[in-house]
Protein backbone atom coordinates (compact mmCIF):
# COMPACT_ATOMS: atom_id res chain seq x y z
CA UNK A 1 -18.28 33.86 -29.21
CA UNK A 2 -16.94 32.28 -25.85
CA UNK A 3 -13.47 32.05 -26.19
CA UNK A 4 -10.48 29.86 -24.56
CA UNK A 5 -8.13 32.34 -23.76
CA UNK A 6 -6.82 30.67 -20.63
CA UNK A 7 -4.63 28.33 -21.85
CA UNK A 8 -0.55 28.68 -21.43
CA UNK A 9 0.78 25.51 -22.97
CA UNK A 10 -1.19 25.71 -26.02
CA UNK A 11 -2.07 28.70 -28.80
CA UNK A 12 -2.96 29.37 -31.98
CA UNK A 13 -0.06 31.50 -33.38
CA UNK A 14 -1.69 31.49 -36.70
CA UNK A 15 -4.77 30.58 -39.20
CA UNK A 16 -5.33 31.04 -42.73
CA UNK A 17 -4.92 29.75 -46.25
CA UNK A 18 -7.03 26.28 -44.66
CA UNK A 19 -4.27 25.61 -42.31
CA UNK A 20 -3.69 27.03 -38.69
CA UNK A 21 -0.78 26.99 -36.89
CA UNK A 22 -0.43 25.49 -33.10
CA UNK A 23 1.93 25.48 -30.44
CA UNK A 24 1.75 22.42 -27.47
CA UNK A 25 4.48 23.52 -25.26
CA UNK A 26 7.55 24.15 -27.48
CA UNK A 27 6.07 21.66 -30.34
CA UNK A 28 4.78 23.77 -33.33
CA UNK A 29 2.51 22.12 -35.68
CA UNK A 30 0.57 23.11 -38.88
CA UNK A 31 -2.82 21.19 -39.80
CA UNK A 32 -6.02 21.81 -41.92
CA UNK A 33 -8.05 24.00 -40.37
CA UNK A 34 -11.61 24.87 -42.94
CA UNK A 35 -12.65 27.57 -41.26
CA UNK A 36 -9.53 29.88 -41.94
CA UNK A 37 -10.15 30.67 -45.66
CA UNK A 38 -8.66 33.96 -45.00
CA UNK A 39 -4.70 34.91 -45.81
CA UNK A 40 -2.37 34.06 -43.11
CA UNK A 41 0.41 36.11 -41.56
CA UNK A 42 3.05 33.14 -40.03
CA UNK A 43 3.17 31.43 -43.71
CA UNK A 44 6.47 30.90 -43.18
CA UNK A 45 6.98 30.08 -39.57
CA UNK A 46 9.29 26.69 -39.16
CA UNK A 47 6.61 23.96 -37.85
CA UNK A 48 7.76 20.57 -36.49
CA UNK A 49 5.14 18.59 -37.74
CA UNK A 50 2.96 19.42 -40.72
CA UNK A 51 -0.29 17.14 -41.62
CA UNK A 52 -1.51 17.30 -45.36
CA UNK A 53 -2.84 13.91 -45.63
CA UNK A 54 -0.54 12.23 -43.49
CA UNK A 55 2.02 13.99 -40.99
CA UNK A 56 5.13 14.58 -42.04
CA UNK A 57 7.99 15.40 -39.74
CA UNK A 58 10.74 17.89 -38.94
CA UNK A 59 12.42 17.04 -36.13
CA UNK A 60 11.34 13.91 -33.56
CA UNK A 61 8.12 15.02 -31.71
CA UNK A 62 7.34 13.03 -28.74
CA UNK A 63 3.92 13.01 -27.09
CA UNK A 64 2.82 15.50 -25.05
CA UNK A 65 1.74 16.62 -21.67
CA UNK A 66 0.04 20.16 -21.46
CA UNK A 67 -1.63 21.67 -18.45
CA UNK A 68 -4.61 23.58 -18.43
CA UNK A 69 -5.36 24.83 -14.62
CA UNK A 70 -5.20 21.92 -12.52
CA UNK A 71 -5.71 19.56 -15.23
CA UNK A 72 -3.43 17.80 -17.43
CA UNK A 73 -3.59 16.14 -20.65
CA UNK A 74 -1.99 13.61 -22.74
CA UNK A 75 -1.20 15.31 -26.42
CA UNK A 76 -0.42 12.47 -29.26
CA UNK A 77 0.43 13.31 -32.92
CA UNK A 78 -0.27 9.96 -35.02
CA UNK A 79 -2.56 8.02 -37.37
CA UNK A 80 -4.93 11.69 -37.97
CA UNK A 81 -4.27 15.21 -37.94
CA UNK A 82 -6.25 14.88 -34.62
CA UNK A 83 -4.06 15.47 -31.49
CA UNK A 84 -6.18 14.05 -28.90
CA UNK A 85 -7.83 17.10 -27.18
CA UNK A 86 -10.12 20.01 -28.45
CA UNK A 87 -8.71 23.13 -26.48
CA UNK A 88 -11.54 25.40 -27.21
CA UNK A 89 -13.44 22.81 -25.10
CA UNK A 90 -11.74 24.93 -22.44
CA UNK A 91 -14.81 27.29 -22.21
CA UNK A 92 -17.09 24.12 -20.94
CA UNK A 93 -15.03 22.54 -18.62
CA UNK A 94 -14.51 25.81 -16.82
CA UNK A 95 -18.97 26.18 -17.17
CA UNK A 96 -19.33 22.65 -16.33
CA UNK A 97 -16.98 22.70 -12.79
CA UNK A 98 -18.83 25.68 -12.03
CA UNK A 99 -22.17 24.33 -11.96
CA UNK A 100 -20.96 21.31 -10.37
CA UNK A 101 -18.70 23.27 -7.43
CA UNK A 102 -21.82 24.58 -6.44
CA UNK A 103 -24.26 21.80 -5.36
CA UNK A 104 -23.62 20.64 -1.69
CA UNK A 105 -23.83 16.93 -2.42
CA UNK A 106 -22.07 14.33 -5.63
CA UNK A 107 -23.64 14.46 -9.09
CA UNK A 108 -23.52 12.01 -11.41
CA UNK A 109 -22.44 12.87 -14.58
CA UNK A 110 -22.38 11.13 -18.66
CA UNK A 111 -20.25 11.86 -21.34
CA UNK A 112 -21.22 10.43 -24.37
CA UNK A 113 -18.95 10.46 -27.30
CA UNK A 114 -16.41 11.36 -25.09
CA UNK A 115 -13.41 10.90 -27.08
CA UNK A 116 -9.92 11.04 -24.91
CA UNK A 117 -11.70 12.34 -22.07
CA UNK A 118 -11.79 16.00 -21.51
CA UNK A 119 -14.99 16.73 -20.03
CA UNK A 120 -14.49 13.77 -18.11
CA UNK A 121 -11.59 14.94 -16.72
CA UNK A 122 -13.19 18.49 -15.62
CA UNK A 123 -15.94 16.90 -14.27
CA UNK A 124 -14.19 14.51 -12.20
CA UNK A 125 -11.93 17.13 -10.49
CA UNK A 126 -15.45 18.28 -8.44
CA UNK A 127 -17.30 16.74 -6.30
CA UNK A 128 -18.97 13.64 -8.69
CA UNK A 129 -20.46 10.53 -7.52
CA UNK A 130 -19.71 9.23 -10.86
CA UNK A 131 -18.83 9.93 -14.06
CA UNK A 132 -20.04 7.58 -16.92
CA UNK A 133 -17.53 8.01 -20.41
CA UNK A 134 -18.96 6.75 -23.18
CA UNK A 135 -17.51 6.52 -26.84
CA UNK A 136 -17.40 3.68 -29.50
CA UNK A 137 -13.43 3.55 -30.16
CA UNK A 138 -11.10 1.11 -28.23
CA UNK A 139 -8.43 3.21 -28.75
CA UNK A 140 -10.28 6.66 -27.13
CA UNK A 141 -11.39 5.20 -23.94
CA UNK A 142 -7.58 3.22 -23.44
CA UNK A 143 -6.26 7.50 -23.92
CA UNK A 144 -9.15 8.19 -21.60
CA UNK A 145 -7.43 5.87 -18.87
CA UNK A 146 -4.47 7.14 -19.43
CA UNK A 147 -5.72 10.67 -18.66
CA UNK A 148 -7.04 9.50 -15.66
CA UNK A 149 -4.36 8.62 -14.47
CA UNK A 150 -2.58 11.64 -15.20
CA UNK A 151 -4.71 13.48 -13.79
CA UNK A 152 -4.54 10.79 -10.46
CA UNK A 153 -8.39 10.13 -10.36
CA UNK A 154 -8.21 6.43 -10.05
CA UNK A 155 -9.98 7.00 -6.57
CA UNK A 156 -12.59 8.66 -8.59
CA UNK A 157 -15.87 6.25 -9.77
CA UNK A 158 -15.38 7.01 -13.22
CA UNK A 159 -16.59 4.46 -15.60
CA UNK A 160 -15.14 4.51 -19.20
CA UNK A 161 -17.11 2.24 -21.60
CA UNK A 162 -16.85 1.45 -25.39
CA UNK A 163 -20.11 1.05 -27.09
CA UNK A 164 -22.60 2.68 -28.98
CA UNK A 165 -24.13 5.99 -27.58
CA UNK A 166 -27.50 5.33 -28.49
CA UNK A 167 -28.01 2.00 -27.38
CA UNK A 168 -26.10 2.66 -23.96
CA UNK A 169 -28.48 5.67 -23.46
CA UNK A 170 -32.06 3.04 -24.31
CA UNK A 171 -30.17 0.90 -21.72
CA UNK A 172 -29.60 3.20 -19.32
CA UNK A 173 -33.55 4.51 -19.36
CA UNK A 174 -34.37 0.50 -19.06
CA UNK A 175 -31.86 0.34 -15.87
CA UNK A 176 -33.86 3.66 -14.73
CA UNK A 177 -30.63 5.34 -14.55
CA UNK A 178 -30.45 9.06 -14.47
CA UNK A 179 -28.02 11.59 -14.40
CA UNK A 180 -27.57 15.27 -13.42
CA UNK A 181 -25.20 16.65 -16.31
CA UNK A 182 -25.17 15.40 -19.48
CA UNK A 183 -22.43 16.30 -21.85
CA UNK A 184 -23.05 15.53 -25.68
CA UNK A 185 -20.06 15.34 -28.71
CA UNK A 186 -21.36 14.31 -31.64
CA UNK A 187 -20.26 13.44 -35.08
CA UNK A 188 -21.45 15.67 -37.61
CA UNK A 189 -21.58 12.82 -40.22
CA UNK A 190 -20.76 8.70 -39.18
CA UNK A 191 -21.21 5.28 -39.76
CA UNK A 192 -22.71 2.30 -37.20
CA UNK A 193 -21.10 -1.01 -36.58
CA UNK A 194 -23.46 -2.29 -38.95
CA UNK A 195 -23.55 0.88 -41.56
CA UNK A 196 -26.00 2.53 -39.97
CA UNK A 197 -25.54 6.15 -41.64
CA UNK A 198 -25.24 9.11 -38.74
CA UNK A 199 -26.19 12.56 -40.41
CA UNK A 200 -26.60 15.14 -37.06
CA UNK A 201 -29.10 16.91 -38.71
CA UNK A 202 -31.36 14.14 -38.98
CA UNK A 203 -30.79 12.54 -35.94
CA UNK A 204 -30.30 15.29 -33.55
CA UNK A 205 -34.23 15.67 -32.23
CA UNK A 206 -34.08 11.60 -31.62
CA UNK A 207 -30.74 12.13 -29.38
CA UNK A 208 -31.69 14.54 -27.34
CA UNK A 209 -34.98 12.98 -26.50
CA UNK A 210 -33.23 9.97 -25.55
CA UNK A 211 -31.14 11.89 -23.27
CA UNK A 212 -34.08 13.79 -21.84
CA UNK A 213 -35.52 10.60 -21.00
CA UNK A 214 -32.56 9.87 -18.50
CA UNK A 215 -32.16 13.37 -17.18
CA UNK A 216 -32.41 13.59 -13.58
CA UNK A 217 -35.18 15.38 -11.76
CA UNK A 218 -32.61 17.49 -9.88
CA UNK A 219 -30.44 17.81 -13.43
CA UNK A 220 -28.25 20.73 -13.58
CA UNK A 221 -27.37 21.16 -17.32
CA UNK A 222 -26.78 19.44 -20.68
CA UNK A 223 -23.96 20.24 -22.76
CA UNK A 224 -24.32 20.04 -26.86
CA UNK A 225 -21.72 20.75 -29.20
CA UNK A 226 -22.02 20.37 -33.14
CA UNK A 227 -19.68 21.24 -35.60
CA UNK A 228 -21.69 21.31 -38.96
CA UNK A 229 -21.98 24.66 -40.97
CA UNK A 230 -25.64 23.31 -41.86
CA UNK A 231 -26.24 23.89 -38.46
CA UNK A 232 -26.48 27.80 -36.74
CA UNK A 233 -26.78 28.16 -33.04
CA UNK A 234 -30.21 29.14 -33.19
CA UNK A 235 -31.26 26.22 -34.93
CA UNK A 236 -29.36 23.64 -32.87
CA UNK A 237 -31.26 26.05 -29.20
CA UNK A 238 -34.64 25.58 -31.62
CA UNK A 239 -34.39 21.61 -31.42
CA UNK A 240 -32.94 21.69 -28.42
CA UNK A 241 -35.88 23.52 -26.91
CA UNK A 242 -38.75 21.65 -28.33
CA UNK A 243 -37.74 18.35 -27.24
CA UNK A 244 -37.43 20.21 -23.65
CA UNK A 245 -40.60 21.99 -24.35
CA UNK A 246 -42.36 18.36 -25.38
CA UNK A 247 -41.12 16.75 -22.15
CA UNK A 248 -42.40 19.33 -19.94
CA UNK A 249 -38.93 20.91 -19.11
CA UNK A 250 -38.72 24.67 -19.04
CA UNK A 251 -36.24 25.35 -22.03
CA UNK A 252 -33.48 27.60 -20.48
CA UNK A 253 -31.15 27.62 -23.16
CA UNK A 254 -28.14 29.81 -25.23
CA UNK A 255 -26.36 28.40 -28.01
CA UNK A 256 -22.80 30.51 -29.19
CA UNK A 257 -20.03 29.58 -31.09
CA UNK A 258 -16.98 28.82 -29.22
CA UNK A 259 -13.23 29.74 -30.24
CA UNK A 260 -9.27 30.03 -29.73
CA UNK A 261 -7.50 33.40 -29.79
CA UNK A 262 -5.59 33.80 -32.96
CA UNK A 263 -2.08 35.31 -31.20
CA UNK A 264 -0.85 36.52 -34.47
CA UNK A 265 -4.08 39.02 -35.24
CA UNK A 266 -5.57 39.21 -32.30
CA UNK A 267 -8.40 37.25 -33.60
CA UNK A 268 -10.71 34.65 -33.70
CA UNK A 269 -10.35 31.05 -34.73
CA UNK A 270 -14.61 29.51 -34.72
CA UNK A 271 -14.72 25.79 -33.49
CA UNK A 272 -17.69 24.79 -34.06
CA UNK A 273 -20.98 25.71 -31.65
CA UNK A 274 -22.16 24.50 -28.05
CA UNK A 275 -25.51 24.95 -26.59
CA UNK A 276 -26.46 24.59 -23.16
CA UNK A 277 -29.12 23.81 -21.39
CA UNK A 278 -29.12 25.01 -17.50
CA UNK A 279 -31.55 24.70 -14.62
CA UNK A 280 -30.79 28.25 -13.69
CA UNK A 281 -31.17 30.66 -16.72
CA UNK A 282 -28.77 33.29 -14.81
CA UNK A 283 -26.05 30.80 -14.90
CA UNK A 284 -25.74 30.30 -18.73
């Protein structure tokens, strides 16, 4: 498991019993977490906010600001137990800077289902000639924006865009458009503007090709994350690699899952599973 043990404004202080336990700054919350079947030890620690199937307060909790390195990141608590980032995502944006720092001249880089912009953010701290955020909700690319500025990267060419992954993608290989980094955050299950029914397990093979098709000569890596328990790492680095293996591209590839430290037990929290695609195996 890669872990993100780096942060200081956030932790897990505890899981368990289908709920975990968070702290952003001095804000402790308690939402449903399904992978935490086991007993937990904080049962009774006093939370400010607790989400069942709405959240219900303790105390007034206003949004959020945490930092994580040199980034920082708007944290809401409204309409979902969602809060508006993924920490774990930690891991990547520290793999994805990397690989970026490195190249002596600007990448361009896509983010599709990019949600409030994390990976946009991380990528858009190095040395990017653009970065290209794409996801289908109003309301994720307006707290995008605001995380831009936040982070005071208006100067940056960063393009945030609401519309439908696939399409933008078919669009994009029309326009001849490439890209050298592609990051990828898909629903495990989902519904198009006109019903369409998204299942990833179906559609993965037909994503990835269309991003494939858009991939840069000179690309440096693509970034995949899924979530779905119907889905192990080795079978999301198997369909990864034949689509790079049918398109002529040597598949250099390792798919882990990726977690938070549990502070309470010392443990592990799972969060789901990203695989990576490099073009330099020793970097993975």
């Amino acid at each position: 498991m890669r872990k993100a043990s780096k942060w200081q404004d956030y932790e897990v202080l505890d899981a368990g019993e289908l709920e975990k336990i968070e702290r952003y700054n001095d804000v402790l919350i308690k939402r449903p977490e399904l992978v935490a079947p086991w007993k937990t030890h904080r049962s009774n620690t006093k939370v400010d906010a607790h989400y069942t199937d709405q959240w219900k307060y303790f105390r007034k909790v206003e949004p959020q600001i945490i930092t994580y390195g040199d980034m920082k990141f708007k944290v809401k608590f409204e309409n979902s137990k969602q809060t508006g980032i993924f920490p774990e995502q930690a891991v990547n944006w520290d793999w994805m800077r990397s690989i970026i720092k490195s190249q002596d001249q600007p990448v361009r880089i896509l983010n599709l289902f990019g949600y409030t912009g994390g990976a946009t953010i991380a990528c858009a701290m190095e040395n990017v000639e653009e970065v290209v955020h794409i996801d289908a909700l109003k309301s994720s690319i307006e707290w995008t924006q605001e995380n831009i500025e936040l982070n005071n990267l208006q100067d940056k060419k960063i393009r945030t865009i609401v519309d439908d992954v696939m399409k933008f993608v078919q669009r994009e290989k029309r326009r001849g458009r490439t890209y050298h980094g592609i990051i990828l955050d898909p629903p495990s299950f989902g519904r198009g503007p006109k019903g369409e029914r998204w299942k990833i397990e179906d559609q993965l093979p037909k994503l990835l090709q269309a991003v494939v098709d858009i991939l840069d000569d000179d690309a440096l890596f693509i970034t995949l994350n899924t979530y779905t328990t119907n889905l192990e790492p080795k079978a999301v680095e198997k369909i990864m690699n034949d689509v790079l293996r049918n398109n002529g591209i040597n598949p250099q590839t390792h798919s882990d899952t990726i977690g938070l430290p549990i502070k309470s037990t010392g443990n592990e929290l799972p969060c789901g599973v990203t695989t990576r695609w490099c073009y330099r195996k020793d970097l993975l």
